[in-house]
Each structure stands twice: as C-alpha cells, then as structure tokens.
PDB file of N, CA and C in Angstrom:
ATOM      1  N   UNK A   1      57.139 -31.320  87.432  1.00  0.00           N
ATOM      2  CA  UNK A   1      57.026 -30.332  86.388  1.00  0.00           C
ATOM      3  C   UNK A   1      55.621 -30.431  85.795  1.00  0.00           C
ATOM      4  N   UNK A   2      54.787 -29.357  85.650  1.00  0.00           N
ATOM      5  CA  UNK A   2      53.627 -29.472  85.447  1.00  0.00           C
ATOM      6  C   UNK A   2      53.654 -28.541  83.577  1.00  0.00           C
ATOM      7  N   UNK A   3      52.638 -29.299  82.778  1.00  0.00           N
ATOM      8  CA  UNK A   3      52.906 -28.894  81.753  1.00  0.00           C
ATOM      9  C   UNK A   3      51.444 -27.928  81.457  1.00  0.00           C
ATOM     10  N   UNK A   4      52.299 -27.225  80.307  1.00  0.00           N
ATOM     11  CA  UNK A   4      51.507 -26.028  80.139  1.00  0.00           C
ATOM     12  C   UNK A   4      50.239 -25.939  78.634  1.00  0.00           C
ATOM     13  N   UNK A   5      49.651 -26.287  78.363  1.00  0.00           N
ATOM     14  CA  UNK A   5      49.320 -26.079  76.599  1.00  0.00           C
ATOM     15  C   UNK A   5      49.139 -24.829  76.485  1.00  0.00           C
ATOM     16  N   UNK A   6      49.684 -24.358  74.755  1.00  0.00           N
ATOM     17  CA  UNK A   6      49.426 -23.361  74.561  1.00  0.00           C
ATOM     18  C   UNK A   6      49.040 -23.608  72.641  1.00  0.00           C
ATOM     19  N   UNK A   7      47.645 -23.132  72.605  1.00  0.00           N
ATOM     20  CA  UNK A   7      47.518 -23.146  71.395  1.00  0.00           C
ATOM     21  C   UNK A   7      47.067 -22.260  70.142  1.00  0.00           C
ATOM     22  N   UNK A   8      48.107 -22.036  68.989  1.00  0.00           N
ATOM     23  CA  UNK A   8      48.140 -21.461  68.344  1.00  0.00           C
ATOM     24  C   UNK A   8      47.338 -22.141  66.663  1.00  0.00           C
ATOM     25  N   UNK A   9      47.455 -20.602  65.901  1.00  0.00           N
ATOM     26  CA  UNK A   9      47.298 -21.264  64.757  1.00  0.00           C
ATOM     27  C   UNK A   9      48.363 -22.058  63.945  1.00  0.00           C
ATOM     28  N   UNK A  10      48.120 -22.791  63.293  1.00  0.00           N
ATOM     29  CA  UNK A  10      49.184 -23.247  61.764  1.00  0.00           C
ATOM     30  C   UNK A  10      50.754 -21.749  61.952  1.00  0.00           C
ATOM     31  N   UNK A  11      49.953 -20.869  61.266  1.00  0.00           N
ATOM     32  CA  UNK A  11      50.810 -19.595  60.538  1.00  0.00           C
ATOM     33  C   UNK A  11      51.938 -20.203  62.199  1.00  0.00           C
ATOM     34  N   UNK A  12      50.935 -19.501  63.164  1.00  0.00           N
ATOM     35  CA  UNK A  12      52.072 -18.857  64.276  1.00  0.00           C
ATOM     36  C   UNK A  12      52.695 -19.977  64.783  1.00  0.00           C
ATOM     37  N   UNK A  13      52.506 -21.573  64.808  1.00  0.00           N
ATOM     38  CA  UNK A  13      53.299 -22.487  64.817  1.00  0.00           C
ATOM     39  C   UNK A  13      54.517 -22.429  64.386  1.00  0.00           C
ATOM     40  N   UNK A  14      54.606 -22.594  62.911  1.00  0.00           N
ATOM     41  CA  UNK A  14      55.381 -22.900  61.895  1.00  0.00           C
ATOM     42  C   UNK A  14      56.155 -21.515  62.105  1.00  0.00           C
ATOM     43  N   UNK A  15      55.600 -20.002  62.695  1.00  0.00           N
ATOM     44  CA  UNK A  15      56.809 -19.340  62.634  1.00  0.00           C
ATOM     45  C   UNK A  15      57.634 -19.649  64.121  1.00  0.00           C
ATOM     46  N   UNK A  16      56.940 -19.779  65.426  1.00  0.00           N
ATOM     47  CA  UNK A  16      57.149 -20.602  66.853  1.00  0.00           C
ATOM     48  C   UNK A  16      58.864 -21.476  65.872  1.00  0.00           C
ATOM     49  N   UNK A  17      58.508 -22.327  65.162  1.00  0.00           N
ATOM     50  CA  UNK A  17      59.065 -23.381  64.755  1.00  0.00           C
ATOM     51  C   UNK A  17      60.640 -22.963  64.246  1.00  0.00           C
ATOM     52  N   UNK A  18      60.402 -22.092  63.471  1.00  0.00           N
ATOM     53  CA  UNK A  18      61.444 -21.289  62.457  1.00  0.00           C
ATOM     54  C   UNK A  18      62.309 -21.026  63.249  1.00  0.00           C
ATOM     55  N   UNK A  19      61.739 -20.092  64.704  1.00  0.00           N
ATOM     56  CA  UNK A  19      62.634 -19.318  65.586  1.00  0.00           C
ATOM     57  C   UNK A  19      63.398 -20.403  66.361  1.00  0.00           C
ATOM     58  N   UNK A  20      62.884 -21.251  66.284  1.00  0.00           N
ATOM     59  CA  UNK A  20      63.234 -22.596  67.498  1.00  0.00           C
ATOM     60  C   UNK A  20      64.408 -22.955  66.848  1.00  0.00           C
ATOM     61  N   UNK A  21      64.360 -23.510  65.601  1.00  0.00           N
ATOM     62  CA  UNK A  21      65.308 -23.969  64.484  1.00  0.00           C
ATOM     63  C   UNK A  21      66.717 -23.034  64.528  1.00  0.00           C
ATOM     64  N   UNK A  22      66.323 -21.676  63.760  1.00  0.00           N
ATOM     65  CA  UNK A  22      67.568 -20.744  63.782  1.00  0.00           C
ATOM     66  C   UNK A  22      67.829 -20.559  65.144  1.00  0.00           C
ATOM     67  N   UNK A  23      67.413 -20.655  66.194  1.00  0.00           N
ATOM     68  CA  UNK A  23      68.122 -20.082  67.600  1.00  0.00           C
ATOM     69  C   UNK A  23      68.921 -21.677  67.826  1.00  0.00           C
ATOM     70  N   UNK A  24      68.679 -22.755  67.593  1.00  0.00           N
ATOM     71  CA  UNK A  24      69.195 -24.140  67.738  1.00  0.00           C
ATOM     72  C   UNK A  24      68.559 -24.639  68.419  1.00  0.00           C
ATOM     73  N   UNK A  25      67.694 -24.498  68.847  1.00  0.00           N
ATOM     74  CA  UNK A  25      66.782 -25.107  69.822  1.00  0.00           C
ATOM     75  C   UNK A  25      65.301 -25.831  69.585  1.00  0.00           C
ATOM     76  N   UNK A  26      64.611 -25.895  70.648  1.00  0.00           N
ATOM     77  CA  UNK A  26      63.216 -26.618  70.422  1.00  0.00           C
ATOM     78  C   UNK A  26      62.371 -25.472  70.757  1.00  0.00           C
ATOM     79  N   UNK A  27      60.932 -25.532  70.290  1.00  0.00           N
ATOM     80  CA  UNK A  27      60.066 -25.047  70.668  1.00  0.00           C
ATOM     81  C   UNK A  27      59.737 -24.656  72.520  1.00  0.00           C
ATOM     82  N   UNK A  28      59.775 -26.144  72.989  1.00  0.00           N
ATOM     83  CA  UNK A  28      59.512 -26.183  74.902  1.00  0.00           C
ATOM     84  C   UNK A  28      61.002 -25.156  75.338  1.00  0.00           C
ATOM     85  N   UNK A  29      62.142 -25.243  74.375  1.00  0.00           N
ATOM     86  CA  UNK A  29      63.166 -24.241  75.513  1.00  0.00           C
ATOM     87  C   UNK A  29      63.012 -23.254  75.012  1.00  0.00           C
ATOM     88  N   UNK A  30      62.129 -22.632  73.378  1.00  0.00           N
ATOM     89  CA  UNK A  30      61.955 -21.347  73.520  1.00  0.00           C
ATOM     90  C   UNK A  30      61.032 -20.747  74.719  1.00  0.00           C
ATOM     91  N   UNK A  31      60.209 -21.229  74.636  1.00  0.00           N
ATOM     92  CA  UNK A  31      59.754 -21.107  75.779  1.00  0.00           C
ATOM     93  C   UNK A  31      59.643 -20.951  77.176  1.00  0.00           C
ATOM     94  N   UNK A  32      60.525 -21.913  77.226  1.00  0.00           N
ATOM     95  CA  UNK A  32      61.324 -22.144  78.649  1.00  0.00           C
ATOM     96  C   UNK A  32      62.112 -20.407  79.289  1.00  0.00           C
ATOM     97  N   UNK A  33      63.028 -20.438  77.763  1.00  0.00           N
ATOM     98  CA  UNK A  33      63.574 -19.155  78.137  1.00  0.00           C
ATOM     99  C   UNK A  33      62.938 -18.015  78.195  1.00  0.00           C
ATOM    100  N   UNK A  34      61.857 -17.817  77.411  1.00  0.00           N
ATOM    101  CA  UNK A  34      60.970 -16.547  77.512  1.00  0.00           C
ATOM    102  C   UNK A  34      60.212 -16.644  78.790  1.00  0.00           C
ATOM    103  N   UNK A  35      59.426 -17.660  79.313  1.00  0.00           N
ATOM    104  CA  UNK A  35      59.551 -17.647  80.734  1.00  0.00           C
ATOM    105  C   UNK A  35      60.123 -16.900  81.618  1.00  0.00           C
ATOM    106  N   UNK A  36      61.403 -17.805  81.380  1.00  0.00           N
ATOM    107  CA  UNK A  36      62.626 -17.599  82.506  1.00  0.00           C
ATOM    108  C   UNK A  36      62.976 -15.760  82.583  1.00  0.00           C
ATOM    109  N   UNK A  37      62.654 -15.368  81.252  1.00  0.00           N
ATOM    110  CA  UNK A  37      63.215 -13.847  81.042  1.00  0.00           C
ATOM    111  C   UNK A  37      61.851 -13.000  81.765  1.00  0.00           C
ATOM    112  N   UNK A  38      60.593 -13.468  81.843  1.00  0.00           N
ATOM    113  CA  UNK A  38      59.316 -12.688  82.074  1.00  0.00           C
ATOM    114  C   UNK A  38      59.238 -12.522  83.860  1.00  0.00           C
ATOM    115  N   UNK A  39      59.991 -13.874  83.720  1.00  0.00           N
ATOM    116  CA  UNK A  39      59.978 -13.710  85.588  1.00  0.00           C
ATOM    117  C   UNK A  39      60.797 -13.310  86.234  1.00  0.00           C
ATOM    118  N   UNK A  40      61.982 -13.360  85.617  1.00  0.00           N
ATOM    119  CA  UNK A  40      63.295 -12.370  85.825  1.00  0.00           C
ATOM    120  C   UNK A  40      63.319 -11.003  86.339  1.00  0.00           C
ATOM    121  N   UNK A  41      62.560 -10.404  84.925  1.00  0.00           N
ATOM    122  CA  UNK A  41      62.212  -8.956  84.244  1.00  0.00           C
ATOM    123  C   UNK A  41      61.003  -8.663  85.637  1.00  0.00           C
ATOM    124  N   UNK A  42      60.458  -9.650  86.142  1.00  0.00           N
ATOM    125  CA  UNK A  42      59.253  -8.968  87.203  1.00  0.00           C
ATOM    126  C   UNK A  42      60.068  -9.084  88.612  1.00  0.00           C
ATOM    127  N   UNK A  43      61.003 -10.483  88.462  1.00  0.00           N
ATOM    128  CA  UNK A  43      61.691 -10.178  89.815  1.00  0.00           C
ATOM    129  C   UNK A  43      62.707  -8.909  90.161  1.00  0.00           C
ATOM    130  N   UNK A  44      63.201  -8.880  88.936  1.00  0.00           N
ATOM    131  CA  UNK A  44      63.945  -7.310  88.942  1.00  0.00           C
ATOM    132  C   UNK A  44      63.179  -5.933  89.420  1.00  0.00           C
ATOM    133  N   UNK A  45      61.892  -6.022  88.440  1.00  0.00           N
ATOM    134  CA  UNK A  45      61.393  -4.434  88.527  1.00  0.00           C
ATOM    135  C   UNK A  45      60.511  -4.806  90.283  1.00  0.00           C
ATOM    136  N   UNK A  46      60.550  -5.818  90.660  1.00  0.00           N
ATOM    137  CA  UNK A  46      59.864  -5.672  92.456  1.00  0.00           C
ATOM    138  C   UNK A  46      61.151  -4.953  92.957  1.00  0.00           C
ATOM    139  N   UNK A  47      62.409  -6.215  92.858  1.00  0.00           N
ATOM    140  CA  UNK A  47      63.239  -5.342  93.725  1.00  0.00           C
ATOM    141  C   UNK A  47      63.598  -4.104  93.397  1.00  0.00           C
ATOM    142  N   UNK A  48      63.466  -3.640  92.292  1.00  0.00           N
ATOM    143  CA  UNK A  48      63.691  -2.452  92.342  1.00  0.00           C
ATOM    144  C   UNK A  48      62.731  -0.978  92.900  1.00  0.00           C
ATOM    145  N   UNK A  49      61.604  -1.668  93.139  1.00  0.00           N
ATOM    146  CA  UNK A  49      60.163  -0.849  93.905  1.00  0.00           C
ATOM    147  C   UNK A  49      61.031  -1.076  95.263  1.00  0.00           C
ATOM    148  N   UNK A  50      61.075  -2.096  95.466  1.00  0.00           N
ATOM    149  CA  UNK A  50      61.357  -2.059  96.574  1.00  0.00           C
ATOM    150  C   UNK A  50      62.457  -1.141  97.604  1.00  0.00           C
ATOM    151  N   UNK A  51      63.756  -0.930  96.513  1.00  0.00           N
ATOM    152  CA  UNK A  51      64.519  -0.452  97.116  1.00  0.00           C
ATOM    153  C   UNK A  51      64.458   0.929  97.270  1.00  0.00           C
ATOM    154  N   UNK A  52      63.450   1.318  96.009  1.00  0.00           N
ATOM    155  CA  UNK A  52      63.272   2.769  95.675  1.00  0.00           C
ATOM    156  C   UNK A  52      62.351   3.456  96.698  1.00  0.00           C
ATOM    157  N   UNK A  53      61.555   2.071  97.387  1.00  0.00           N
ATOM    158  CA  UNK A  53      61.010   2.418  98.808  1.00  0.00           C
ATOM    159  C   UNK A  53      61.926   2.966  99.965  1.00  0.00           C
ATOM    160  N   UNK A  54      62.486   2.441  99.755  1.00  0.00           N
ATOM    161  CA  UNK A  54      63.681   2.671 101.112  1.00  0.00           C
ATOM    162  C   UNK A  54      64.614   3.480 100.647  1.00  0.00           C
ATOM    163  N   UNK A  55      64.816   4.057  99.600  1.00  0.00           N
ATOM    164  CA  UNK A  55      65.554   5.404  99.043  1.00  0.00           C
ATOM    165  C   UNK A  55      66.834   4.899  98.236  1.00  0.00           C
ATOM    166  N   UNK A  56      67.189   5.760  97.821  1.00  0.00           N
ATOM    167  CA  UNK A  56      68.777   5.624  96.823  1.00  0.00           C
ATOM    168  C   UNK A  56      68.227   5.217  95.931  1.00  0.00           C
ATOM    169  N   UNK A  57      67.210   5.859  94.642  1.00  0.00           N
ATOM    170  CA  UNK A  57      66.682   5.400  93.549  1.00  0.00           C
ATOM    171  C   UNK A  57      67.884   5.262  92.278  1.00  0.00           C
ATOM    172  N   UNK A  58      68.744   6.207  92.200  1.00  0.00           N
ATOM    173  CA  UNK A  58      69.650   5.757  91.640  1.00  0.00           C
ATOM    174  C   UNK A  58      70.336   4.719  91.498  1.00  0.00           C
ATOM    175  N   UNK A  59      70.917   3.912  92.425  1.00  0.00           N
ATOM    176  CA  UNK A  59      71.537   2.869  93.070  1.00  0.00           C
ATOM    177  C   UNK A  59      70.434   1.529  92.358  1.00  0.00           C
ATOM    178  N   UNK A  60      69.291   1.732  92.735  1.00  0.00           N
ATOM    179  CA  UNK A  60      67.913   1.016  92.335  1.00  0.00           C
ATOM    180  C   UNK A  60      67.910   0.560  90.528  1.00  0.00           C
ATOM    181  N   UNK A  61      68.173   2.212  90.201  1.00  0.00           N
ATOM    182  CA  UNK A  61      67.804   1.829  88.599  1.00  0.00           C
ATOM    183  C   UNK A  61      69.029   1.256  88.062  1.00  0.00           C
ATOM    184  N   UNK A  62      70.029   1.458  88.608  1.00  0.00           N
ATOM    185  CA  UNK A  62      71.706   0.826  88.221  1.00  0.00           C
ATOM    186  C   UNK A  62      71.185  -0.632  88.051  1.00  0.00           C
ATOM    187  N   UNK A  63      70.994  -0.896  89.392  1.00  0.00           N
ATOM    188  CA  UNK A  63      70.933  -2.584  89.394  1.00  0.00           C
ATOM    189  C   UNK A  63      70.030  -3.306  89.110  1.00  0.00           C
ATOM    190  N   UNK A  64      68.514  -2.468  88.290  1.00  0.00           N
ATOM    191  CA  UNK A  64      67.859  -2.805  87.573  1.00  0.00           C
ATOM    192  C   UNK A  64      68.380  -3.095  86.094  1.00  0.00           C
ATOM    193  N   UNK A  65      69.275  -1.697  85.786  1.00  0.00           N
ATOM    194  CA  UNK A  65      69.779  -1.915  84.428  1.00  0.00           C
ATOM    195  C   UNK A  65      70.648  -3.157  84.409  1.00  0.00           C
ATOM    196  N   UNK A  66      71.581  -3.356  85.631  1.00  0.00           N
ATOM    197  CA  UNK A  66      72.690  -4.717  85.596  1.00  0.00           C
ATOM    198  C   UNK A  66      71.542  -5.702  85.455  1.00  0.00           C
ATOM    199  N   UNK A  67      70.769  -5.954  85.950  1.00  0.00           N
ATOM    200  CA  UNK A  67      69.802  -7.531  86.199  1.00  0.00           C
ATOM    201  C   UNK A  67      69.453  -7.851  84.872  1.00  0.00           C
ATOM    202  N   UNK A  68      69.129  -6.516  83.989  1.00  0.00           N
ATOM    203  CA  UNK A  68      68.516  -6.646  82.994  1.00  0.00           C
ATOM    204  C   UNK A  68      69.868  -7.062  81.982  1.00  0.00           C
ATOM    205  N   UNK A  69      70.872  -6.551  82.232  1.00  0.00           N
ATOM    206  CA  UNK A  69      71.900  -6.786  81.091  1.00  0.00           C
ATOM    207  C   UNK A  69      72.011  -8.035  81.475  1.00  0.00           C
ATOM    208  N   UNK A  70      72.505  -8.749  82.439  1.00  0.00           N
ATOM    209  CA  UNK A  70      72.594 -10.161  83.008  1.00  0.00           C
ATOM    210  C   UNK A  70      71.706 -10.889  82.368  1.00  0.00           C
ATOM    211  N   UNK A  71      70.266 -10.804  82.389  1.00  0.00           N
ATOM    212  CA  UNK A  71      69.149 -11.448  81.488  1.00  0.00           C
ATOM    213  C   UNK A  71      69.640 -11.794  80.125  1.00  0.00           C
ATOM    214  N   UNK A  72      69.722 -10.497  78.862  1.00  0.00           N
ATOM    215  CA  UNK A  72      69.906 -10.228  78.236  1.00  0.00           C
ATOM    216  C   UNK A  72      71.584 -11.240  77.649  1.00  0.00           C
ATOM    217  N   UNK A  73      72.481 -11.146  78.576  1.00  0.00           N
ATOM    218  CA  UNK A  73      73.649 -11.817  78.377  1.00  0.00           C
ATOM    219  C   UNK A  73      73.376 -13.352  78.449  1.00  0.00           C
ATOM    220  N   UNK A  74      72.385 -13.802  78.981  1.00  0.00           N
ATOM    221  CA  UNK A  74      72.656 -15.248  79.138  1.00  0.00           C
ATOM    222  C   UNK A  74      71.489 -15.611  77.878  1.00  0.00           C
ATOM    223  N   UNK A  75      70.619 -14.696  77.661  1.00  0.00           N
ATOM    224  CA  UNK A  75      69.541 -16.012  76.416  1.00  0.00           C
ATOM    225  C   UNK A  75      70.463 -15.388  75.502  1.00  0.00           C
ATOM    226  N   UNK A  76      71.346 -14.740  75.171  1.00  0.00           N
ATOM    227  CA  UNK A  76      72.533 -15.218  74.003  1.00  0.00           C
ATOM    228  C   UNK A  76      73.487 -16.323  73.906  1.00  0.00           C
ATOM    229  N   UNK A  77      73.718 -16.798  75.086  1.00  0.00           N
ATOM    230  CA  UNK A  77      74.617 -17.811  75.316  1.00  0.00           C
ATOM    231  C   UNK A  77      73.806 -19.042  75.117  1.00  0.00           C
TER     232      UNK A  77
END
C-alpha cells in the first residue's frame, strides 16, 4: 500500500475532520471511500462508452444508473 499526502489548510482540515467524526469514521477512510467512489464512477461511465459503442444505449444508461445506485448504496452503509 503506497501512501498518498495530501495537504491542506488548518480551516479545510478541521472541516476534513468534522466530516470524518459525524460520518464515524477517520479521515484515511474518508478518503478511502471517496476514492473508491471516483474510480467506480470512471469504471462505470467507460463501460458504459463502451457498450454504447456496440449499440443498445438504453440498456447502457440503465446499468450506468444501477452501478451508480450500487455506489451510492454502499458509502451509506
């Protein structure tokens, strides 16, 4: 696991911090999860180029919208 720095001011720390707190968590798994959701959200919208390449765009944006609700359902949990 290779680590990342990311550096902010004071202000945007301490609010980083707040969100970490009320969600129950730490700072590294907010993170973690916003990650996890950015690469998701890009693995979704490829496959969905992709399929829209090969036709049935409808079908495409369906299971873009499911991937995305799926996302969406689990950083609530």
């Amino acid at each position: 696991m290779k680590t990342i720095p990311y550096r902010c001011d004071d202000l945007r720390h301490k609010a980083l911090l707040g969100v970490a707190r009320s969600a129950g968590t730490s700072i590294q798994r907010l993170f973690d999860n916003f990650v996890t959701h950015v690469i998701a959200d890009r693995q979704a919208e490829a496959r969905f180029a992709a399929r829209q390449k090969r036709g049935n765009p409808v079908r495409g944006r369906k299971l873009l919208a499911e991937i995305r609700q799926r996302i969406a359902s689990r950083a609530k949990a």
